[in-house]
C-alpha atoms as a PDB file:
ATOM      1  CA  UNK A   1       0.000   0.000   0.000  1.00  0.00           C
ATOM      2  CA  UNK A   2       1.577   3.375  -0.932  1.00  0.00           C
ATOM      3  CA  UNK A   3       0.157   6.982  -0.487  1.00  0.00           C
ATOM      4  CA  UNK A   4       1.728  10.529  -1.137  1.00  0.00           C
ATOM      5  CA  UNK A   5       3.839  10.181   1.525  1.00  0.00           C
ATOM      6  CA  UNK A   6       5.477   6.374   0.367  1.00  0.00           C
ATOM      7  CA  UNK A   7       4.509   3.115   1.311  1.00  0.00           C
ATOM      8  CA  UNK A   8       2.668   1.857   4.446  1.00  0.00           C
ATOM      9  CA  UNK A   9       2.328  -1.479   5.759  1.00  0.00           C
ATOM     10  CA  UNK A  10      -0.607  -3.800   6.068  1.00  0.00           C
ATOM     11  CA  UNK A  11      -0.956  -3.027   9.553  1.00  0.00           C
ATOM     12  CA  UNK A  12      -1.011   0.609   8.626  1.00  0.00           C
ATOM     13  CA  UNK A  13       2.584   1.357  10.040  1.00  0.00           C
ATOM     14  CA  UNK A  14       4.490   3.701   7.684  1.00  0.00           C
ATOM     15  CA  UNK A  15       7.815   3.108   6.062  1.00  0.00           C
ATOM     16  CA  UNK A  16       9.935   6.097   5.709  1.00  0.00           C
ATOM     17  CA  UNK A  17      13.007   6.347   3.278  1.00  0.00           C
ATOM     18  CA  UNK A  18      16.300   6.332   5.117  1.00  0.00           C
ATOM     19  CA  UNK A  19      17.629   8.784   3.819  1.00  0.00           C
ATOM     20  CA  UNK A  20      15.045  10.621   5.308  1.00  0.00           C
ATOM     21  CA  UNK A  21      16.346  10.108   9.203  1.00  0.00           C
ATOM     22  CA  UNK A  22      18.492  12.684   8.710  1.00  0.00           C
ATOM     23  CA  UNK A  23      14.929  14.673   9.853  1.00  0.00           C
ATOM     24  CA  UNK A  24      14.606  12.925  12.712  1.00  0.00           C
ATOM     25  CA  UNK A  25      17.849  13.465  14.277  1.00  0.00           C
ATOM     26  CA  UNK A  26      17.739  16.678  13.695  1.00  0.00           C
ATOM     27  CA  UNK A  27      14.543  17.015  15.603  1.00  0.00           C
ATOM     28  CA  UNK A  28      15.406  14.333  18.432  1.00  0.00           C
ATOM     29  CA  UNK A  29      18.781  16.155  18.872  1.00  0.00           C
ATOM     30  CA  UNK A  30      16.697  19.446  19.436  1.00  0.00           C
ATOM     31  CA  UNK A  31      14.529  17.516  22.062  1.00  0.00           C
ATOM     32  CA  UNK A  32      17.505  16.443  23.881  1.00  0.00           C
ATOM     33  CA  UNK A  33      18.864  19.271  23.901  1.00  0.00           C
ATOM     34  CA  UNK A  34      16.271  21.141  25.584  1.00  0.00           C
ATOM     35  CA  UNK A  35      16.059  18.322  28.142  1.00  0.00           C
ATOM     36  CA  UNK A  36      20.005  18.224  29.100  1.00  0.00           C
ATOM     37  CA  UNK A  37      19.781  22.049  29.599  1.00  0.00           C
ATOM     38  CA  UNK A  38      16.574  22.032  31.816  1.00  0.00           C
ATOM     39  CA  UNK A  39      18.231  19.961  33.907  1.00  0.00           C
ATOM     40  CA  UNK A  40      20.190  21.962  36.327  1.00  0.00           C
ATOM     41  CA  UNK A  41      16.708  23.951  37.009  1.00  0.00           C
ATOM     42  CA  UNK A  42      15.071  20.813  38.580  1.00  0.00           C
ATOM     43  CA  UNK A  43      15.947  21.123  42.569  1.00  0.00           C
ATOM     44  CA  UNK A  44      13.908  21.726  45.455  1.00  0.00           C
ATOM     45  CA  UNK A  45      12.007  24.835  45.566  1.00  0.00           C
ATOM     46  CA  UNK A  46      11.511  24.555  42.252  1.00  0.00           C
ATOM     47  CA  UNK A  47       8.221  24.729  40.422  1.00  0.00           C
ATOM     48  CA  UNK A  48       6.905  22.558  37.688  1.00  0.00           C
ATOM     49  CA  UNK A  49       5.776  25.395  35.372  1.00  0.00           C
ATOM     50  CA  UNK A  50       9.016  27.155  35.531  1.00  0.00           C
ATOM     51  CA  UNK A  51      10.636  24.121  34.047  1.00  0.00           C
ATOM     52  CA  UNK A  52       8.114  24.144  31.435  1.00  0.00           C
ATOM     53  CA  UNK A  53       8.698  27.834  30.912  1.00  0.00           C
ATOM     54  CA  UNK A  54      12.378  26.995  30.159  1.00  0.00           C
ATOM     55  CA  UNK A  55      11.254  24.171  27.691  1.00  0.00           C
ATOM     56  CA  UNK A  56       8.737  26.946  26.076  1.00  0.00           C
ATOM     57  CA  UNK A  57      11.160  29.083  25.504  1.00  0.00           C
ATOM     58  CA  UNK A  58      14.021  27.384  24.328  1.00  0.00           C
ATOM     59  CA  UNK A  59      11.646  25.143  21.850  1.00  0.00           C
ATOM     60  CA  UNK A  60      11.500  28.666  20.175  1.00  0.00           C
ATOM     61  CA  UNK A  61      15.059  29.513  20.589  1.00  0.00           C
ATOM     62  CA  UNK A  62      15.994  26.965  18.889  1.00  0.00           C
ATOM     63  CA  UNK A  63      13.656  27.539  15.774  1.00  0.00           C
ATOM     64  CA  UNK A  64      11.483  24.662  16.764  1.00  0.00           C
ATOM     65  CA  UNK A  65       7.864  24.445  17.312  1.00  0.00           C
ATOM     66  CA  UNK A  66       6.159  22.440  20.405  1.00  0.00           C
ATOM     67  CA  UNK A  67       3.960  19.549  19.591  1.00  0.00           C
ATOM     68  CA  UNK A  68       2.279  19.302  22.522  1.00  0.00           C
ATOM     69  CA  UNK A  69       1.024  23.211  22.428  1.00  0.00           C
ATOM     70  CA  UNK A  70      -2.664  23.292  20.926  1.00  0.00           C
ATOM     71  CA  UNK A  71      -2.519  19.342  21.267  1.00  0.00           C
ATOM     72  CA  UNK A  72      -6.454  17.743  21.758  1.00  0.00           C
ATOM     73  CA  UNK A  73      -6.009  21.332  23.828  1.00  0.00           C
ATOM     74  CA  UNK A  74      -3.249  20.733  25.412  1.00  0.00           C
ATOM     75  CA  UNK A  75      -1.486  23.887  26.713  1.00  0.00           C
ATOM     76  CA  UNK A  76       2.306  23.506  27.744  1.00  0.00           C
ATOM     77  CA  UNK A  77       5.354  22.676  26.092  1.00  0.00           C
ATOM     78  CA  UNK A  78       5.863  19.403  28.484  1.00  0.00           C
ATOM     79  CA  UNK A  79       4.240  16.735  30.852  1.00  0.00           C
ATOM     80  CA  UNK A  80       5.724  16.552  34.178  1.00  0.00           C
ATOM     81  CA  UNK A  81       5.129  13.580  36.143  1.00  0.00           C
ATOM     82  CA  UNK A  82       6.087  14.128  39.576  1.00  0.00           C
ATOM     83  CA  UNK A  83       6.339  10.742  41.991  1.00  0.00           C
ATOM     84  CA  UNK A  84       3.174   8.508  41.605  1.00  0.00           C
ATOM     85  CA  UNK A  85       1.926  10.328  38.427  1.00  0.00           C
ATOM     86  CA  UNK A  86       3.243   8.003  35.716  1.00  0.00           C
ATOM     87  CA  UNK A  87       2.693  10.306  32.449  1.00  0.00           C
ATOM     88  CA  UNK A  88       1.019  13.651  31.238  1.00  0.00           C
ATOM     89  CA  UNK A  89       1.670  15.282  33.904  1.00  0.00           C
ATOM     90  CA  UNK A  90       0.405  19.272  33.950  1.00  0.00           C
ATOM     91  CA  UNK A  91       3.202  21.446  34.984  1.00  0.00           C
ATOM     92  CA  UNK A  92       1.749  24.308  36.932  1.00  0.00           C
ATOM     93  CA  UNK A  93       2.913  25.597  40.997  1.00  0.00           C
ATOM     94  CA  UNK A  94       3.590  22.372  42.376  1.00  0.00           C
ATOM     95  CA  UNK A  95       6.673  22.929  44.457  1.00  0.00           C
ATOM     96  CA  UNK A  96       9.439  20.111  43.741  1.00  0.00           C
ATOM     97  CA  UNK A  97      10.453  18.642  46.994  1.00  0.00           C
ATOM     98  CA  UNK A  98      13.694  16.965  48.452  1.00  0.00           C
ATOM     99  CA  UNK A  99      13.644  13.384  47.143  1.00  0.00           C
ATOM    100  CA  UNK A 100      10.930  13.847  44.277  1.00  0.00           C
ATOM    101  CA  UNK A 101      11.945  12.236  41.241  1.00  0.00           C
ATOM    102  CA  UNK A 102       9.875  13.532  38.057  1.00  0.00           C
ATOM    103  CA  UNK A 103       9.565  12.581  34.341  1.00  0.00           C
ATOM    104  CA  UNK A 104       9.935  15.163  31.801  1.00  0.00           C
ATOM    105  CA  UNK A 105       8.771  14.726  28.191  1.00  0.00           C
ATOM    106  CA  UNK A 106       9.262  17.403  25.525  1.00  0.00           C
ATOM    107  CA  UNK A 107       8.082  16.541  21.783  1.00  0.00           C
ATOM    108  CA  UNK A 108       9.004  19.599  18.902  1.00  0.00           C
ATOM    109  CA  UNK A 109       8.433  20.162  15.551  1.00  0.00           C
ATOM    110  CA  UNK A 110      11.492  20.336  13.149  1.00  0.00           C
ATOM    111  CA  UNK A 111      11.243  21.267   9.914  1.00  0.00           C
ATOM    112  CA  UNK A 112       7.716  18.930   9.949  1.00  0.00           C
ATOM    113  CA  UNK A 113       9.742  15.694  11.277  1.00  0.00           C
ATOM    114  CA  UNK A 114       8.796  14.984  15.031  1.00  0.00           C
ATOM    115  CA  UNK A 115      11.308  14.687  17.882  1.00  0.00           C
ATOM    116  CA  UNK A 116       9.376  13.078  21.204  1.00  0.00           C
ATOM    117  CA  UNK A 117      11.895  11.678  24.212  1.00  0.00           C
ATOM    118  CA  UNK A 118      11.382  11.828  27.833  1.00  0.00           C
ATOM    119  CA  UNK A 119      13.682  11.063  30.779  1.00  0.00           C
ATOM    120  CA  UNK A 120      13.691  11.112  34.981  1.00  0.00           C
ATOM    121  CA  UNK A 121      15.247  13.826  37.037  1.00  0.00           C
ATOM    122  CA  UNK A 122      15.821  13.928  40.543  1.00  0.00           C
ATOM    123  CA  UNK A 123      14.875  16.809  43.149  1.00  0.00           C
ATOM    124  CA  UNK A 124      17.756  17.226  45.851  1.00  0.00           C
ATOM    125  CA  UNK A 125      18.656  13.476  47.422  1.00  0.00           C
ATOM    126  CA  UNK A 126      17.866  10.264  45.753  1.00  0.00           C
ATOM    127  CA  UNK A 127      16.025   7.770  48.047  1.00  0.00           C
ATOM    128  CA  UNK A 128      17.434   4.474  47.227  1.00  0.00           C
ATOM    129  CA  UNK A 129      14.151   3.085  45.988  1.00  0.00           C
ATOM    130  CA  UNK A 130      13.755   5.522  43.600  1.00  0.00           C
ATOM    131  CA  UNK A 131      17.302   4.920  42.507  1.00  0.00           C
ATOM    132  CA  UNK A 132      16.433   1.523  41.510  1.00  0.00           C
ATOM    133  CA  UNK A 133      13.110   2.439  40.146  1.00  0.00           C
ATOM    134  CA  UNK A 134      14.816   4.448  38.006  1.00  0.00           C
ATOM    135  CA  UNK A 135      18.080   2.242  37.068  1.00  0.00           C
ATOM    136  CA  UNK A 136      15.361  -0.738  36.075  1.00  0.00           C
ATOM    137  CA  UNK A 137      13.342   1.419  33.682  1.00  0.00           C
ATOM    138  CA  UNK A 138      16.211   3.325  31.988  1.00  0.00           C
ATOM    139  CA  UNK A 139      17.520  -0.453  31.582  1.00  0.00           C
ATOM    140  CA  UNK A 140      14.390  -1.646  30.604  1.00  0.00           C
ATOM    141  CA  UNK A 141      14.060   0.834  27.626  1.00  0.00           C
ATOM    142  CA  UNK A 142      17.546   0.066  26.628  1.00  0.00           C
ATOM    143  CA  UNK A 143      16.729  -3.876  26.937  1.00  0.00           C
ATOM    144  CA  UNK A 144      13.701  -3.276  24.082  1.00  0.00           C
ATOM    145  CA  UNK A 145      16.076  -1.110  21.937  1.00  0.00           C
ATOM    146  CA  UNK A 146      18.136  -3.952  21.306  1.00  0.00           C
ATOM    147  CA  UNK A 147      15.408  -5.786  20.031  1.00  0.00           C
ATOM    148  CA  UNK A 148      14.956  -3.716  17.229  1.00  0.00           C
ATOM    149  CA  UNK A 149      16.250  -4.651  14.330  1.00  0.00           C
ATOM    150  CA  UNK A 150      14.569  -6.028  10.914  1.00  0.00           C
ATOM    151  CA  UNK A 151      13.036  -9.517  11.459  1.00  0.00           C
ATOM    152  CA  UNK A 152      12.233  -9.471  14.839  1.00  0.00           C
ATOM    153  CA  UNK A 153       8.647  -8.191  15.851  1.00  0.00           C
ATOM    154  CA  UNK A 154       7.020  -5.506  18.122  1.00  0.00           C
ATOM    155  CA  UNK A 155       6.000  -8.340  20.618  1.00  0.00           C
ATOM    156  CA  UNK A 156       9.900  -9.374  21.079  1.00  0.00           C
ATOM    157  CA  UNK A 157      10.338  -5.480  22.244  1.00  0.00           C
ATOM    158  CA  UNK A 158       7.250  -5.739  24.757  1.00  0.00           C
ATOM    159  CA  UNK A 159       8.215  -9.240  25.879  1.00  0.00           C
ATOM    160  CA  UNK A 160      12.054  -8.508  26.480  1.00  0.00           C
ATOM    161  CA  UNK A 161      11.156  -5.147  28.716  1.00  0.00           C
ATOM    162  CA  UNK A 162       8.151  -7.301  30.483  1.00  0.00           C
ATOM    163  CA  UNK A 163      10.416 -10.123  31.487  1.00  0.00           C
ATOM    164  CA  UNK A 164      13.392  -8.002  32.464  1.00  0.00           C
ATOM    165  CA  UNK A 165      11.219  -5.422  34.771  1.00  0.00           C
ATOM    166  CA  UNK A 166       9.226  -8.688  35.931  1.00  0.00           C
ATOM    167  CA  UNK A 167      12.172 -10.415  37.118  1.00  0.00           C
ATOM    168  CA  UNK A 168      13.094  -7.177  39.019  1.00  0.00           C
ATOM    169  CA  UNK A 169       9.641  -7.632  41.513  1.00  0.00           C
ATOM    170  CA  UNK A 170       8.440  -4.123  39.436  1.00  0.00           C
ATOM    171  CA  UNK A 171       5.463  -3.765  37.556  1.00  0.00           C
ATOM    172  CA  UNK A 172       5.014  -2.651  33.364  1.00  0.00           C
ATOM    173  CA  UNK A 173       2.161  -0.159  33.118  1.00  0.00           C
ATOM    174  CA  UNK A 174      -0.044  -1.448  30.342  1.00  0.00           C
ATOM    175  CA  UNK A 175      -2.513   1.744  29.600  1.00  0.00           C
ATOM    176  CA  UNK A 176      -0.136   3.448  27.924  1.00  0.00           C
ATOM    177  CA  UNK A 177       2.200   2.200  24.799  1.00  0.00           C
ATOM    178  CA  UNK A 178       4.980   3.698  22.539  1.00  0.00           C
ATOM    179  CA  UNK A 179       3.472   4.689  19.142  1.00  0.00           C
ATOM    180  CA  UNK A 180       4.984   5.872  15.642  1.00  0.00           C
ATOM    181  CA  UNK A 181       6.386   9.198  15.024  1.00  0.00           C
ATOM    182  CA  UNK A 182       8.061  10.699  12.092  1.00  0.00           C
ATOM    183  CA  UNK A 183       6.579  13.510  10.310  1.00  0.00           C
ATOM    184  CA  UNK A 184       3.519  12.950  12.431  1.00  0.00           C
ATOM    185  CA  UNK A 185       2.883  12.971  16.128  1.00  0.00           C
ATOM    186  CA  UNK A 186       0.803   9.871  17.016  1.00  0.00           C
ATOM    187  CA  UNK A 187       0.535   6.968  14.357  1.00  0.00           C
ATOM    188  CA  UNK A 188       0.511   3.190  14.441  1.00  0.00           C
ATOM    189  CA  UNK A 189       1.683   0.412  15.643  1.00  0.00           C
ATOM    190  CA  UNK A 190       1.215   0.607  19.313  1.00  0.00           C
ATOM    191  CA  UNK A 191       4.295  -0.106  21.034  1.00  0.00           C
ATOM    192  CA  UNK A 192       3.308  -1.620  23.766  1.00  0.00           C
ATOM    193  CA  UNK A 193       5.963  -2.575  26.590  1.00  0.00           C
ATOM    194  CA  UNK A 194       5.036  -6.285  27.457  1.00  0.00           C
ATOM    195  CA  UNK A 195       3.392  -9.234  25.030  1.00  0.00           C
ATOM    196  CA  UNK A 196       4.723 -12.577  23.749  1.00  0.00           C
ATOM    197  CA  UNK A 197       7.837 -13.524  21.501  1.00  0.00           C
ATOM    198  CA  UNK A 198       6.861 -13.327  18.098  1.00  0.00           C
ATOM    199  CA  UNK A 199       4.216 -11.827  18.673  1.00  0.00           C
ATOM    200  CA  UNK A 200       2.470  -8.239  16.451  1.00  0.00           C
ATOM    201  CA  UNK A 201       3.822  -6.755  13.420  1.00  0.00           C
ATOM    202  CA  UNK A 202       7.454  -7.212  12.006  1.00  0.00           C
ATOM    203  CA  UNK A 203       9.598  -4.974  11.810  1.00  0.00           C
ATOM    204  CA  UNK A 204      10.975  -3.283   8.715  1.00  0.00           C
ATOM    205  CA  UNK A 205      13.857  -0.847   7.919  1.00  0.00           C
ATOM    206  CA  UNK A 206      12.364   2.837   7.797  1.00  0.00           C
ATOM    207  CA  UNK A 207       9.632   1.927  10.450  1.00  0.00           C
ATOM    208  CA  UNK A 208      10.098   4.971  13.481  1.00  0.00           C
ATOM    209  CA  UNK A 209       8.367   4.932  16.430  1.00  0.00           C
ATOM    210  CA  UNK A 210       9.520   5.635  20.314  1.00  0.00           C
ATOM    211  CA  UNK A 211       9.625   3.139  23.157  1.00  0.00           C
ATOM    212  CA  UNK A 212       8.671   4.664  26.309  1.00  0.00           C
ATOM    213  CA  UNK A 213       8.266   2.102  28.966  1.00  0.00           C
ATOM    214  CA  UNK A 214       6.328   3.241  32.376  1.00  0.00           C
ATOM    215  CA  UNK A 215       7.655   1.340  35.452  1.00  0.00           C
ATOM    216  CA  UNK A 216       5.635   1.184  38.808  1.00  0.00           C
ATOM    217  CA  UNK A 217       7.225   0.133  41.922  1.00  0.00           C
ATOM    218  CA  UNK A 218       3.607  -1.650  42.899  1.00  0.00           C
ATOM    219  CA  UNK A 219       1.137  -2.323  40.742  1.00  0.00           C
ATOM    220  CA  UNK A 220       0.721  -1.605  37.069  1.00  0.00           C
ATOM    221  CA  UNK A 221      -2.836   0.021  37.506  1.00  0.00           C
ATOM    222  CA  UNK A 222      -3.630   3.444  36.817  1.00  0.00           C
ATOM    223  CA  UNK A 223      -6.275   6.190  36.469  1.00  0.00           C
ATOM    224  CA  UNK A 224      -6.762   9.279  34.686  1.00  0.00           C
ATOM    225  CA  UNK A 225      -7.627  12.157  37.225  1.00  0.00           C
ATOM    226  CA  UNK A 226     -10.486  14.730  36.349  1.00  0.00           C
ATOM    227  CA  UNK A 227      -8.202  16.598  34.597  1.00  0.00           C
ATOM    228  CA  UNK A 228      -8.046  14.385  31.900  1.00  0.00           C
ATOM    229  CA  UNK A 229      -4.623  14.306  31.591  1.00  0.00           C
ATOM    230  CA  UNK A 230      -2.844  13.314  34.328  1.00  0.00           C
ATOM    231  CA  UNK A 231      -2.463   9.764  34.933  1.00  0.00           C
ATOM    232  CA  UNK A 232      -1.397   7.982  38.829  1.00  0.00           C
ATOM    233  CA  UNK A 233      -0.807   4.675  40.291  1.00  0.00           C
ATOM    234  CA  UNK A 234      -3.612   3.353  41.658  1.00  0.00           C
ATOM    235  CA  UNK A 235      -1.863   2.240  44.401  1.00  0.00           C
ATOM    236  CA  UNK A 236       0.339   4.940  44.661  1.00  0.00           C
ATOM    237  CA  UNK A 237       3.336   3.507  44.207  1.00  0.00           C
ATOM    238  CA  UNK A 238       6.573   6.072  42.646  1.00  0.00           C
ATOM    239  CA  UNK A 239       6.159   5.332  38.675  1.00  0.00           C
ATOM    240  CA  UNK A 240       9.196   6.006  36.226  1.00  0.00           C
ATOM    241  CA  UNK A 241       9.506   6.489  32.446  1.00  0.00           C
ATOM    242  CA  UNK A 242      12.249   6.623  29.611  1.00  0.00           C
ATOM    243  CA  UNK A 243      12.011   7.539  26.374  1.00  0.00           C
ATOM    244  CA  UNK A 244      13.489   7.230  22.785  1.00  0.00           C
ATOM    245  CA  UNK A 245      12.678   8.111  19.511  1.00  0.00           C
ATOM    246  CA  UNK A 246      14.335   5.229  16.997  1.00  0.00           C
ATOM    247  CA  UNK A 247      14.451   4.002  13.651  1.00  0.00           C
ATOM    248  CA  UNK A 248      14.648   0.723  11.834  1.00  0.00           C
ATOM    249  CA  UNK A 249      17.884   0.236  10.220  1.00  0.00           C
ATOM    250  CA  UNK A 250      19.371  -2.309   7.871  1.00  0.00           C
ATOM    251  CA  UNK A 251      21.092  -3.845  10.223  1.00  0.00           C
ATOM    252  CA  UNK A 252      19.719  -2.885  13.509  1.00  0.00           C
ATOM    253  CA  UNK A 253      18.217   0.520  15.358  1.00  0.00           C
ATOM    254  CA  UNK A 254      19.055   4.002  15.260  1.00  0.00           C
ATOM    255  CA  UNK A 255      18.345   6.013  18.404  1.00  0.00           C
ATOM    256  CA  UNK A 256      17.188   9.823  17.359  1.00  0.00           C
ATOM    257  CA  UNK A 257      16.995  11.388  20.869  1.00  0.00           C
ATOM    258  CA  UNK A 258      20.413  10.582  22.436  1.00  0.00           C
ATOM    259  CA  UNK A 259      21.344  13.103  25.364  1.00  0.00           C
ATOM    260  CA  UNK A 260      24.251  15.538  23.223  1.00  0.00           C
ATOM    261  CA  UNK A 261      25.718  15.716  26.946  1.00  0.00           C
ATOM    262  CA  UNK A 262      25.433  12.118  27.962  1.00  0.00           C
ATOM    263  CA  UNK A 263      22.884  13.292  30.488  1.00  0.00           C
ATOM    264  CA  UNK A 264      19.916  10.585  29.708  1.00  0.00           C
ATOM    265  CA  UNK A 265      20.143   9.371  33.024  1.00  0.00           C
ATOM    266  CA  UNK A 266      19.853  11.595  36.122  1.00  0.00           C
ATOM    267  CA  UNK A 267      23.048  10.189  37.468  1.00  0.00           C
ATOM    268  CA  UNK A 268      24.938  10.985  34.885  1.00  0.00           C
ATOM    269  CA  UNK A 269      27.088  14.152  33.714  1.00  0.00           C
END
């Protein structure tokens, strides 16, 4: 199947040329960008919608546009997830306290190509549960990277990051899933972050898409406060989330939102 913008699969998942990824890491370097440099801003005392005033403003400094502005109407240039909130966080005056660990994910607009990637950041101390909350879902992102390559299939990413968070006593939130991104925000597959081996659509060099696994330290449930937005553990447990825009290769998997700074992980840099 084929339409103006090239050919899409039978499971409606669109194959870009590579030549064109070139797009995407421009775009995914912006996003990191912006994320390495809000980084020093997140200690205690700080508020939520300052850091998404930084992320506003630099989006725009750097000749970018935010995705997430105007989105189903949507107005900030980021979701922060502070603690138990596992994703779309609203930024706004919560006060960041000693000890609060928070998600931060910025998507822009490049030159029409998409760059979405989110990562954790620490407030003051680090509690050494959240440590290895955090530790087991940067690792569990990394662990479905490397099962992207051509041949394998979406179900050997969501079965590898399932098993390895499993095996860590840790839960894999299942209402919310990767998706495909490219010179569109949202588009299939689903990307979901557990399943079986073999399992869902095969992959194919020129397929992009992120993989954005939510941890829970207790159970995987969550719901959707009356917001509409922002989603919590059930049970309250601390949630964590990584995330990376990538690309089918030849050969393997090209990662478009790599930290410029090597600052992907909060203990880093």
């Amino acid at each position: 199947m084929t339409d103006a913008q090239g050919r899409v699969t039978k499971d409606g998942i669109r194959i870009y040329d590579v030549a064109e990824y070139e797009g995407m890491q421009a775009a995914g370097h912006v996003a990191a960008r912006i994320l390495d440099e809000v980084a020093p801003l997140v200690v205690p005392g700080a508020t939520t919608a300052v850091l998404d005033d930084f992320v506003r403003n630099r989006v725009e400094e750097l000749g970018a546009t935010s995705a997430t502005i105007g989105y189903r109407g949507y107005k900030h240039a980021s979701c922060i997830s502070v603690n138990h909130v596992v994703c779309h966080g609203i930024p706004g005056p919560k006060i960041l306290k000693d000890g609060d660990i928070l998600n931060i994910d910025v998507t822009v607009i490049l030159d029409g190509w998409f760059g979405d990637t989110s990562r954790m950041y620490v407030a003051g101390n680090l509690s050494r549960k959240a440590e290895r909350l955090i530790q087991v879902t940067h690792d569990a992102l990394m662990i479905g990277i490397e099962q992207v390559k051509p041949g394998n299939t979406f179900g050997d990413i969501g079965f590898a990051i399932q098993r390895y968070v499993e095996a860590q006593r840790m839960s894999v939130v299942r209402d919310f899933c990767g998706h495909g991104v490219g010179r569109v925000f949202h588009a299939p597959p689903n990307v979901l972050h557990y399943g079986r081996k073999g399992a869902g659509a095969v992959l194919e060099e020129g397929m992009i898409f992120t993989i954005e696994p939510m941890v829970n330290l207790g159970r995987p449930e969550t719901k959707v406060l009356s917001d509409d937005w922002t989603a919590v553990t059930r049970d309250k447990s601390l949630s964590a989330q990584f995330e990376h825009s990538v690309g089918v290769t030849a050969d393997g998997v090209e990662i478009f939102t790599l930290s410029p700074a090597d600052r992907f992980h909060p203990t880093w840099g």
